[in-house]
Protein backbone atom coordinates (compact mmCIF):
# COMPACT_ATOMS: atom_id res chain seq x y z
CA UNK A 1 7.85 -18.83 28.55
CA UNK A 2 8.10 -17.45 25.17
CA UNK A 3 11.50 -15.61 24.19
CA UNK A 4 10.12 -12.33 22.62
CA UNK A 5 12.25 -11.94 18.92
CA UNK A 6 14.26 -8.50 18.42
CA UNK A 7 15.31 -7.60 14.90
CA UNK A 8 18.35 -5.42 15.08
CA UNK A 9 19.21 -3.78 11.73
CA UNK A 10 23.00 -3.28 12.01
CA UNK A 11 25.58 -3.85 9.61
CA UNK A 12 28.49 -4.06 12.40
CA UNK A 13 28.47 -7.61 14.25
CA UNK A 14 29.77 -5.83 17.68
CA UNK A 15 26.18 -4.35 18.33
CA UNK A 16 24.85 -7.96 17.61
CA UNK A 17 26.84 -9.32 20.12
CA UNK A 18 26.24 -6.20 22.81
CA UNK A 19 22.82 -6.62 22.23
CA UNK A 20 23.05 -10.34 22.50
CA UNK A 21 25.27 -10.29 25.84
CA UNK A 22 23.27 -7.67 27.50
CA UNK A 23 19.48 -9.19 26.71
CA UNK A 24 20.26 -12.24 24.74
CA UNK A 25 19.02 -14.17 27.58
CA UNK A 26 15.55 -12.98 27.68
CA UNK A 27 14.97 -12.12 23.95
CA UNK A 28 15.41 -14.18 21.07
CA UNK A 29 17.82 -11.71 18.36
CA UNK A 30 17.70 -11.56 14.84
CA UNK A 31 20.64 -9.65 13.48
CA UNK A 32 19.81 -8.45 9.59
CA UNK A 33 22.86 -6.33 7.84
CA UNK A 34 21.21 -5.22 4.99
CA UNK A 35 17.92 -2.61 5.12
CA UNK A 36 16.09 -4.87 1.64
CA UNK A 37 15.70 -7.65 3.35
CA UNK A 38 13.91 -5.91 6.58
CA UNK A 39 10.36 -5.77 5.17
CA UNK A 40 10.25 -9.06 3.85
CA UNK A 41 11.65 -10.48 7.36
CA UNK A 42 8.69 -8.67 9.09
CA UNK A 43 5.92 -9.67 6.85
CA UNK A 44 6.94 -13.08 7.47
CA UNK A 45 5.15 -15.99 9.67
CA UNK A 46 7.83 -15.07 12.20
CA UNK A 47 7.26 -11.18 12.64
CA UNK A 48 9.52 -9.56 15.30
CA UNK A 49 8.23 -7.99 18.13
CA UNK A 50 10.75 -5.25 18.37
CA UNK A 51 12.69 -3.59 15.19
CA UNK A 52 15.96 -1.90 16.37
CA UNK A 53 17.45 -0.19 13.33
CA UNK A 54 20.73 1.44 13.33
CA UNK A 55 20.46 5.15 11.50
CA UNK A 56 24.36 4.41 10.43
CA UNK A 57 23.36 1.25 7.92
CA UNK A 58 24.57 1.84 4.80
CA UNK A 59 22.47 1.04 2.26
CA UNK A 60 18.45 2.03 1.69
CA UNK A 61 17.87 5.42 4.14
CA UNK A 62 16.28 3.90 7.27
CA UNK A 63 14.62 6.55 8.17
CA UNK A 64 12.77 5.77 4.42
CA UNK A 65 12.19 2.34 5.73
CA UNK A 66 10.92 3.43 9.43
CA UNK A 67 8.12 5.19 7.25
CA UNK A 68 7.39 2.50 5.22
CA UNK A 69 7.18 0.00 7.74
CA UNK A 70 4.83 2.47 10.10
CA UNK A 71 2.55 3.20 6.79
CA UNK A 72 1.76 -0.45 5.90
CA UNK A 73 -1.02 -1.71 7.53
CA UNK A 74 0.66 -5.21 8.20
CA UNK A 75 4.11 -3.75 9.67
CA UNK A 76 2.57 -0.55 11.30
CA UNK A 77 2.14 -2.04 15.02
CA UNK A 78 5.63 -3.67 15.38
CA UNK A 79 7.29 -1.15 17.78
CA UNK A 80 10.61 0.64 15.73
CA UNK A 81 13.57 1.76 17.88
CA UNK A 82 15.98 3.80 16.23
CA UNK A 83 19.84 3.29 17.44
CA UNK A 84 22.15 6.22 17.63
CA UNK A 85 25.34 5.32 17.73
CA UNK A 86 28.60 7.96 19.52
CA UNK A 87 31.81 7.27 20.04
CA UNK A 88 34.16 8.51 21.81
CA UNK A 89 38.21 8.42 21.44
CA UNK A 90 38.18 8.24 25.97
CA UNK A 91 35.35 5.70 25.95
CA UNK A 92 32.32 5.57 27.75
CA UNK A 93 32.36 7.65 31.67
């Protein structure tokens, strides 16, 4: 069975591994800290299937790069998620 790839767009590690503990298992994920190196990644041989880009990446605005990606006709059908992060001094209820 093929493991679907995820490329998370997150310049913290800890959502890497989240992301990796919680679906890991079932998806193969990519994690890519810095927003240049995102469209050359997904015009590659081995395009994601899923982008998950954190709006808190410093570097390029990604909401500049969700545009880009959904206006070129060779990135335009990979499905963008974009990750909001909140936190909270008490944690998660």
């Amino acid at each position: 069975m093929k493991k679907y790839k995820i490329l998370l767009v997150d310049n913290n590690k800890q959502s890497f591994d989240y992301f990796n503990e919680v679906i890991g298992s079932k998806y193969d994920i990519e994690l890519i800290k810095k927003v240049e190196n995102v469209k050359n990644i997904v015009l590659s041989k081995n395009k994601p299937d899923l982008i998950l880009l954190n709006t808190s990446v410093i570097g390029k605005d990604v909401y500049e790069l969700g545009q880009s990606l959904k206006r070129d006709a060779m990135t335009s059908e990979v499905p963008l998620i974009f990750i909001v992060e909140h936190s909270d001094k008490d944690g998660i209820k």
